[in-house]
Protein backbone atom coordinates (compact mmCIF):
# COMPACT_ATOMS: atom_id res chain seq x y z
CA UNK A 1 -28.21 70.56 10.82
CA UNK A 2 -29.15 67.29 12.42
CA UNK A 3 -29.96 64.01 10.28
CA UNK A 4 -32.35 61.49 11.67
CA UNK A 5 -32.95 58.18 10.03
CA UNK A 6 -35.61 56.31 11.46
CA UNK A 7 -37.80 59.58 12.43
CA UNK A 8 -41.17 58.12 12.42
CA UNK A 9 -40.10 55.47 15.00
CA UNK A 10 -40.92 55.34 18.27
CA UNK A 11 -36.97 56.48 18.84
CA UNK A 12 -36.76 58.43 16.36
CA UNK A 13 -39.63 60.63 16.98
CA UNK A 14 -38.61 61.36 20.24
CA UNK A 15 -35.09 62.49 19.27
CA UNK A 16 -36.62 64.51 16.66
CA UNK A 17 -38.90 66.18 19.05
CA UNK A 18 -36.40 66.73 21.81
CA UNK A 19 -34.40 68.72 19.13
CA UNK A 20 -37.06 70.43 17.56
CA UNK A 21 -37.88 71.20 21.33
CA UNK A 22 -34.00 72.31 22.09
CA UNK A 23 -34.55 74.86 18.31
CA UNK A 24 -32.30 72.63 16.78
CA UNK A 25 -32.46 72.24 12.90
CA UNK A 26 -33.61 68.66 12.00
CA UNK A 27 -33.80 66.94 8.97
CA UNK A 28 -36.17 63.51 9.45
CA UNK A 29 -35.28 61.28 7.32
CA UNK A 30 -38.80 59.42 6.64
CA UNK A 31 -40.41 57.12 4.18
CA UNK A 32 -43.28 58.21 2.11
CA UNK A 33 -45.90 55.71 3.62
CA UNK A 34 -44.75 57.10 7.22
CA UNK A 35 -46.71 59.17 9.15
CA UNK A 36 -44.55 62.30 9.33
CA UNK A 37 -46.80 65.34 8.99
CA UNK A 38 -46.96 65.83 13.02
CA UNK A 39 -43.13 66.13 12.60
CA UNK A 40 -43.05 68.68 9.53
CA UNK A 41 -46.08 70.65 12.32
CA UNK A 42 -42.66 70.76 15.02
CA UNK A 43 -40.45 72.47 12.54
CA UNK A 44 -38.77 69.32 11.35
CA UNK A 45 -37.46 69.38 7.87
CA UNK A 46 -38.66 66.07 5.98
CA UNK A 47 -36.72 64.30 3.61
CA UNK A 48 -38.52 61.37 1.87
CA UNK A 49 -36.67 58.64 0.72
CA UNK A 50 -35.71 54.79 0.93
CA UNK A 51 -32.49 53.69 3.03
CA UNK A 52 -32.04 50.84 0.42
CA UNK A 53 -31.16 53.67 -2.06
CA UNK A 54 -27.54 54.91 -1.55
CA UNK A 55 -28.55 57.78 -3.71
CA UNK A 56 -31.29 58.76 -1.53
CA UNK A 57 -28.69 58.83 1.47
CA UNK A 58 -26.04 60.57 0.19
CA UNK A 59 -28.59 63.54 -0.70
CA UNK A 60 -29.94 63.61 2.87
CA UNK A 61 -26.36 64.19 3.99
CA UNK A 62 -25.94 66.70 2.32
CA UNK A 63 -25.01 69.89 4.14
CA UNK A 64 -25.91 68.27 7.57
CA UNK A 65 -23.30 68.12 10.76
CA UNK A 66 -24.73 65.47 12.48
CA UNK A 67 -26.24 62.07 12.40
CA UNK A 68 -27.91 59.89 14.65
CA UNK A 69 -28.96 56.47 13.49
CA UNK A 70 -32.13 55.77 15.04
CA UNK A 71 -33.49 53.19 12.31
CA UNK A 72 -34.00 49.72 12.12
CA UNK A 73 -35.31 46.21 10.52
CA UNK A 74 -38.96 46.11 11.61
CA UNK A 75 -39.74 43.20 8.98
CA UNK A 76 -39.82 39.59 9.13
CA UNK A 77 -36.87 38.82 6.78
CA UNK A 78 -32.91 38.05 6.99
CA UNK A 79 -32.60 40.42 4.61
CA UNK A 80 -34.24 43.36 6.09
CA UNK A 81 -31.38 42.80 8.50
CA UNK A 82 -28.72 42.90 5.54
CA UNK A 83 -29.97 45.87 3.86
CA UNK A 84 -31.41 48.34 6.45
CA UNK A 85 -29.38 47.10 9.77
CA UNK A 86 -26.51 46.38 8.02
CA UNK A 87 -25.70 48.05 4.45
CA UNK A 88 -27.97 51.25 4.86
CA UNK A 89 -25.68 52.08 7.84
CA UNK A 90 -22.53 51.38 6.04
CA UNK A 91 -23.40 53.93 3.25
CA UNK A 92 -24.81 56.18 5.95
CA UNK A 93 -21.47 56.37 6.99
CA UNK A 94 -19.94 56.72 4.10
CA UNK A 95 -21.37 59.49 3.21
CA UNK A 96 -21.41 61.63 6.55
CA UNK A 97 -17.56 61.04 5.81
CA UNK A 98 -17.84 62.45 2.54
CA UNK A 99 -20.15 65.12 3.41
CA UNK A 100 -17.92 66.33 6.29
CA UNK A 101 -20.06 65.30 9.13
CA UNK A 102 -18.67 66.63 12.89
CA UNK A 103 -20.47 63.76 14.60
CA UNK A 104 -22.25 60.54 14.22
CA UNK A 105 -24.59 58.92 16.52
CA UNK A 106 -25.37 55.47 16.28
CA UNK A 107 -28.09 53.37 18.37
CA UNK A 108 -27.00 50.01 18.18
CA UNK A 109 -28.63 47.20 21.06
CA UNK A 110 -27.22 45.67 24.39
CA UNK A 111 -25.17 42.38 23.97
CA UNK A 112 -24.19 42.94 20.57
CA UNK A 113 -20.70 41.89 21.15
CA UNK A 114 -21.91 38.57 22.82
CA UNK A 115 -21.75 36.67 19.27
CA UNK A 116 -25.29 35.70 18.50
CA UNK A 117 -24.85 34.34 15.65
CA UNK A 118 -28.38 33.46 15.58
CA UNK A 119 -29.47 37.02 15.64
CA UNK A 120 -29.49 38.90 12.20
CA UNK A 121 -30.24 42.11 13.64
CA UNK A 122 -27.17 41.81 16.46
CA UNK A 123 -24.20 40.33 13.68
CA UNK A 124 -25.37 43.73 11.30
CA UNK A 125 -25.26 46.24 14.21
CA UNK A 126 -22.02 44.55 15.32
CA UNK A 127 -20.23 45.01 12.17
CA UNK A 128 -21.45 48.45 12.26
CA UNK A 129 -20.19 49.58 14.99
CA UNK A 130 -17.05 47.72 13.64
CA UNK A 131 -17.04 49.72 10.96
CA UNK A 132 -17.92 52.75 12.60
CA UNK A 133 -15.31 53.15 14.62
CA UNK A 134 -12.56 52.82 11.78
CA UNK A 135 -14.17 55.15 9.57
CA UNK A 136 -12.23 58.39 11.67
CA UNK A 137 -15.69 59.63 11.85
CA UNK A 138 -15.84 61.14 15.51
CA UNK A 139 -18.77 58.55 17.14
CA UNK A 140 -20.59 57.94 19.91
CA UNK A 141 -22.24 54.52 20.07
CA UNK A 142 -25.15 53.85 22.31
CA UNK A 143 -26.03 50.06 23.17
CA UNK A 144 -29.75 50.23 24.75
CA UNK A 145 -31.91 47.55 27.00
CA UNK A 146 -35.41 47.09 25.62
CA UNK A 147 -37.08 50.22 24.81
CA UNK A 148 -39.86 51.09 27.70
CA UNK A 149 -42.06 52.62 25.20
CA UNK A 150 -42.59 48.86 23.43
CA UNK A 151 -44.30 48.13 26.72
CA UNK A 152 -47.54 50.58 26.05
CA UNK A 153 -49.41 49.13 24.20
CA UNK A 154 -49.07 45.87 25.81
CA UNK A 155 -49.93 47.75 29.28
CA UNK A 156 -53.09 49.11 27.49
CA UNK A 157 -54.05 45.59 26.84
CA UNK A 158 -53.26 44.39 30.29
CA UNK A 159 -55.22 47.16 31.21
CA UNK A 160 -58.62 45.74 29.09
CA UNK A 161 -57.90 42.33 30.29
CA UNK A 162 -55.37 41.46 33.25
CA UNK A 163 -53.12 38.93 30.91
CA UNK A 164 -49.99 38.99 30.58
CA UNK A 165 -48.10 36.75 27.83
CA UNK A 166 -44.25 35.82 28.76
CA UNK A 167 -42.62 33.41 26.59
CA UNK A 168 -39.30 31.99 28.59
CA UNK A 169 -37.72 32.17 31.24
CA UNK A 170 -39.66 34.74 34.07
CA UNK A 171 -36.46 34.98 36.05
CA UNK A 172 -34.68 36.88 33.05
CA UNK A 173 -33.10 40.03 33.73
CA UNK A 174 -33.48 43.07 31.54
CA UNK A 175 -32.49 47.14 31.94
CA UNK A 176 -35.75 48.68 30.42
CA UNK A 177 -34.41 51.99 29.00
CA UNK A 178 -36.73 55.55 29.07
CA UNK A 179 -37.19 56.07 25.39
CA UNK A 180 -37.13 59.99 26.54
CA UNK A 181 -33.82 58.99 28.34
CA UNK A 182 -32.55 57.53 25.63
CA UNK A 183 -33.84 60.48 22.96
CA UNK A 184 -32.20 63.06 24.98
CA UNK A 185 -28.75 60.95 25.50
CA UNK A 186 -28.83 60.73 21.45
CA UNK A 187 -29.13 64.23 20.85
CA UNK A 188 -26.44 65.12 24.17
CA UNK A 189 -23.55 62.94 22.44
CA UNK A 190 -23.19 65.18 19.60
CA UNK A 191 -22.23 68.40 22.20
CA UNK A 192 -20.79 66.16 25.27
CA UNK A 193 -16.97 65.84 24.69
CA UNK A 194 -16.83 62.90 27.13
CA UNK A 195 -19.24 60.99 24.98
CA UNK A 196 -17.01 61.09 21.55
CA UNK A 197 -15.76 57.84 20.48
CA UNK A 198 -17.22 55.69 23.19
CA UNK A 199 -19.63 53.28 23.30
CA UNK A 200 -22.16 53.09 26.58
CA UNK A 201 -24.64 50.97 27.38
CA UNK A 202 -27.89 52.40 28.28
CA UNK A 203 -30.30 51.06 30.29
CA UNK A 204 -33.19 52.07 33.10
CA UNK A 205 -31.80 52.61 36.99
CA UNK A 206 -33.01 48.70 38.25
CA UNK A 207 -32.49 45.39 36.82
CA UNK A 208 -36.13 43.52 36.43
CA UNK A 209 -36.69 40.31 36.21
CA UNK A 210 -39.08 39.77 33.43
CA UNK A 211 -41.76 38.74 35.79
CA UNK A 212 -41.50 42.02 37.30
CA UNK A 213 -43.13 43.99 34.42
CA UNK A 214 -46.56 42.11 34.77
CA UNK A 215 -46.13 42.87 38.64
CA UNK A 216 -45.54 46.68 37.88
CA UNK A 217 -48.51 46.65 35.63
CA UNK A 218 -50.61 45.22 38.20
CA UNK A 219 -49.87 48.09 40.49
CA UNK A 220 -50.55 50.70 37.83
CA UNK A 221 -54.06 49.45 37.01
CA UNK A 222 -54.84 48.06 40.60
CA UNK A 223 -55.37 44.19 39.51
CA UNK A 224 -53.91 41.09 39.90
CA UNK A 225 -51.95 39.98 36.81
CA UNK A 226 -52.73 36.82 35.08
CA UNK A 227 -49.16 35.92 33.57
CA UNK A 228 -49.48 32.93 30.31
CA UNK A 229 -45.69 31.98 30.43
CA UNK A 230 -44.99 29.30 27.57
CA UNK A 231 -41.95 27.71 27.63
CA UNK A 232 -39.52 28.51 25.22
CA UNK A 233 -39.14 25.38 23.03
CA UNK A 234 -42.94 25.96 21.92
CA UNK A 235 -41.75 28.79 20.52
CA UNK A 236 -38.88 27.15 18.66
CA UNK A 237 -41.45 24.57 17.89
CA UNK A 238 -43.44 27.53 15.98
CA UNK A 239 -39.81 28.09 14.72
CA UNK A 240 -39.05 25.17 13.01
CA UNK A 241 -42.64 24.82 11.72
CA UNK A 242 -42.30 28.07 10.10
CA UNK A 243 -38.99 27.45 8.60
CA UNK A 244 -40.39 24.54 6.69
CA UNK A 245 -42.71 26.94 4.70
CA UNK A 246 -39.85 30.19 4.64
CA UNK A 247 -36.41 29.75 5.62
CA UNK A 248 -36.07 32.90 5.55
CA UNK A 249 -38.22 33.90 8.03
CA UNK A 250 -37.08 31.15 9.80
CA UNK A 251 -33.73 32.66 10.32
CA UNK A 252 -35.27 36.41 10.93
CA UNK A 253 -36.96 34.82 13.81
CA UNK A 254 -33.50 34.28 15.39
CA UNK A 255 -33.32 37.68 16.64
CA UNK A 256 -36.57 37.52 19.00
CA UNK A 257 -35.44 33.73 20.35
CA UNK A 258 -31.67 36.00 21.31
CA UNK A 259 -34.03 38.66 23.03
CA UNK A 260 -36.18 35.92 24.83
CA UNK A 261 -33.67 33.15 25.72
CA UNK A 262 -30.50 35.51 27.57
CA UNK A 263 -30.67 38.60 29.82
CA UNK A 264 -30.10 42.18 28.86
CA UNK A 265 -29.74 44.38 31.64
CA UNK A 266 -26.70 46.82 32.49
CA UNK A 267 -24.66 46.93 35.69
CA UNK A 268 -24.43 49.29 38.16
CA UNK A 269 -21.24 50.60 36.69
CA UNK A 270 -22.79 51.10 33.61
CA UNK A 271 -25.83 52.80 35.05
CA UNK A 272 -23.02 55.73 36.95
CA UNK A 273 -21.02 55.73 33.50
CA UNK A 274 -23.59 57.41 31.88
CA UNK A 275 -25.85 59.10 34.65
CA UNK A 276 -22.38 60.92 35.01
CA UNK A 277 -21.32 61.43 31.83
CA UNK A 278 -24.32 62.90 30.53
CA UNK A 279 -25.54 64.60 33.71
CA UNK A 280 -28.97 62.54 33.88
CA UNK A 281 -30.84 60.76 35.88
CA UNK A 282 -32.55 58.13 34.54
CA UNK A 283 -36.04 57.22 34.70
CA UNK A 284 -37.52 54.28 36.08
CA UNK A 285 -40.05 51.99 33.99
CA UNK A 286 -42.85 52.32 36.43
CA UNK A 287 -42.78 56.32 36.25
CA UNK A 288 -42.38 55.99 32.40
CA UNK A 289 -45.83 53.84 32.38
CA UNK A 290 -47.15 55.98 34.83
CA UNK A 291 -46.34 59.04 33.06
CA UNK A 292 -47.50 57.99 29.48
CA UNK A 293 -50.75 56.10 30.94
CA UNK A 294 -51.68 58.96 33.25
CA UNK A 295 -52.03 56.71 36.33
């Protein structure tokens, strides 16, 4: 038995349909207010109930052999980072100890270990991986690029009008990762010897600059991109603003100025690390648009 947290996330769905896919059994670990009924229709056992609730977690552990951690802070609070990022993981893995789990998976992000400390989101995952990997849990922690699936609905609207918003620096490098890619890697740690107690980053087969991904949606929809590229102090100008009204949201916001102001991409090595290790090659962002759009 699988456990997924985050299952009705753009992630998580897709590693709970590549198992349901593989006949795996598959608990989804979902929220009430989630859509989850398409994943019940796939064979998908649901379990309802809140990450904030260590009660809730150490039921949906029960009698399960593997985890993967696909959730995450999707609010606009500090402490959705605290609670959800941080302490839901922490009792997560408490209790696949104490439930006997053979393997946990856990999807943290690229550049964790940089020491943003102006990133909630990065300092949780951080310590969780920390924590992870002193647990004696056996582990396999993946560290992904920007997920290319984030990117559709913002080609859709490229596709209505031609613009293109791109706050910072254009010349930014990033490794957009194949949410499939990544979905598949998730569920292949758990069986892959080689992947146990490592940590990879994951990441598409080209570095982009940032100004590449209006380019590549130019080609897909045949029309020349109009790319709005603010710099970034107006957006710590909106920033500071903000922060006079709600600090806390203030300091939330510190996770998308990390994202916008430094480069996440993975090196070459990194890219043969894991093509070889989990026998994959992976897919490029243009084919993933192209696939998804049906261009």
């Amino acid at each position: 038995m699988f456990l997924v947290t985050g299952a009705t996330g753009g992630l998580g769905r897709k590693i709970v349909h590549t198992l349901c896919e593989q006949e795996k059994t598959v608990r989804a670990f979902v929220r009430l207010t989630s859509r989850y009924a398409e994943l019940e229709h796939r064979g998908a056992e649901i379990f309802i109930g809140d990450l904030r609730q260590e009660r809730d977690i150490q039921k949906a552990c029960q009698g399960v052999q593997y985890v993967i951690s696909a959730h995450g802070a999707t609010g606009s609070s500090d402490g959705d980072a605290q609670t959800l990022d941080y302490r839901a993981n922490i009792d997560l893995i408490d209790a696949a100890k104490a439930n006997g789990v053979q393997h946990f998976v856990f999807i943290s992000v690229l550049g964790v270990d940089r020491g943003y400390e102006d990133s909630p989101t990065f300092k949780a995952k951080f310590a969780v991986e920390r924590y992870l990997q002193n647990s004696g849990l056996s582990y396999t922690i993946l560290r992904p690029s920007g997920f290319s699936s984030n990117l559709l609905p913002l080609a859709e609207q490229f596709s209505n009008t031609g613009i293109y918003l791109l706050i910072g620096d254009p010349h930014n490098r990033s490794s957009i990762v194949s949410t499939d890619d990544l979905a598949r890697i998730s569920v292949d740690a758990v069986s892959n010897e080689a992947a146990h107690n490592q940590i990879f980053a994951v990441g598409g087969p080209e570095i982009l600059k940032r100004s590449d991904i209006p380019a590549i949606f130019g080609r897909i929809f045949d029309r020349e991109p109009i790319m709005i590229n603010p710099p970034l102090f107006l957006f710590d100008g909106v920033r500071t603003a903000v922060g006079l009204v709600n600090a806390r949201t203030q300091k939330a916001l510190g996770t998308l100025r990390t994202l916008l102001a430094n480069e996440f991409f993975c090196t070459s090595k990194e890219i043969e690390r894991l093509e070889s290790t989990f026998h994959i090659k992976m897919e490029s962002l243009e084919t993933f648009l192209r696939r998804y759009l049906s261009v």
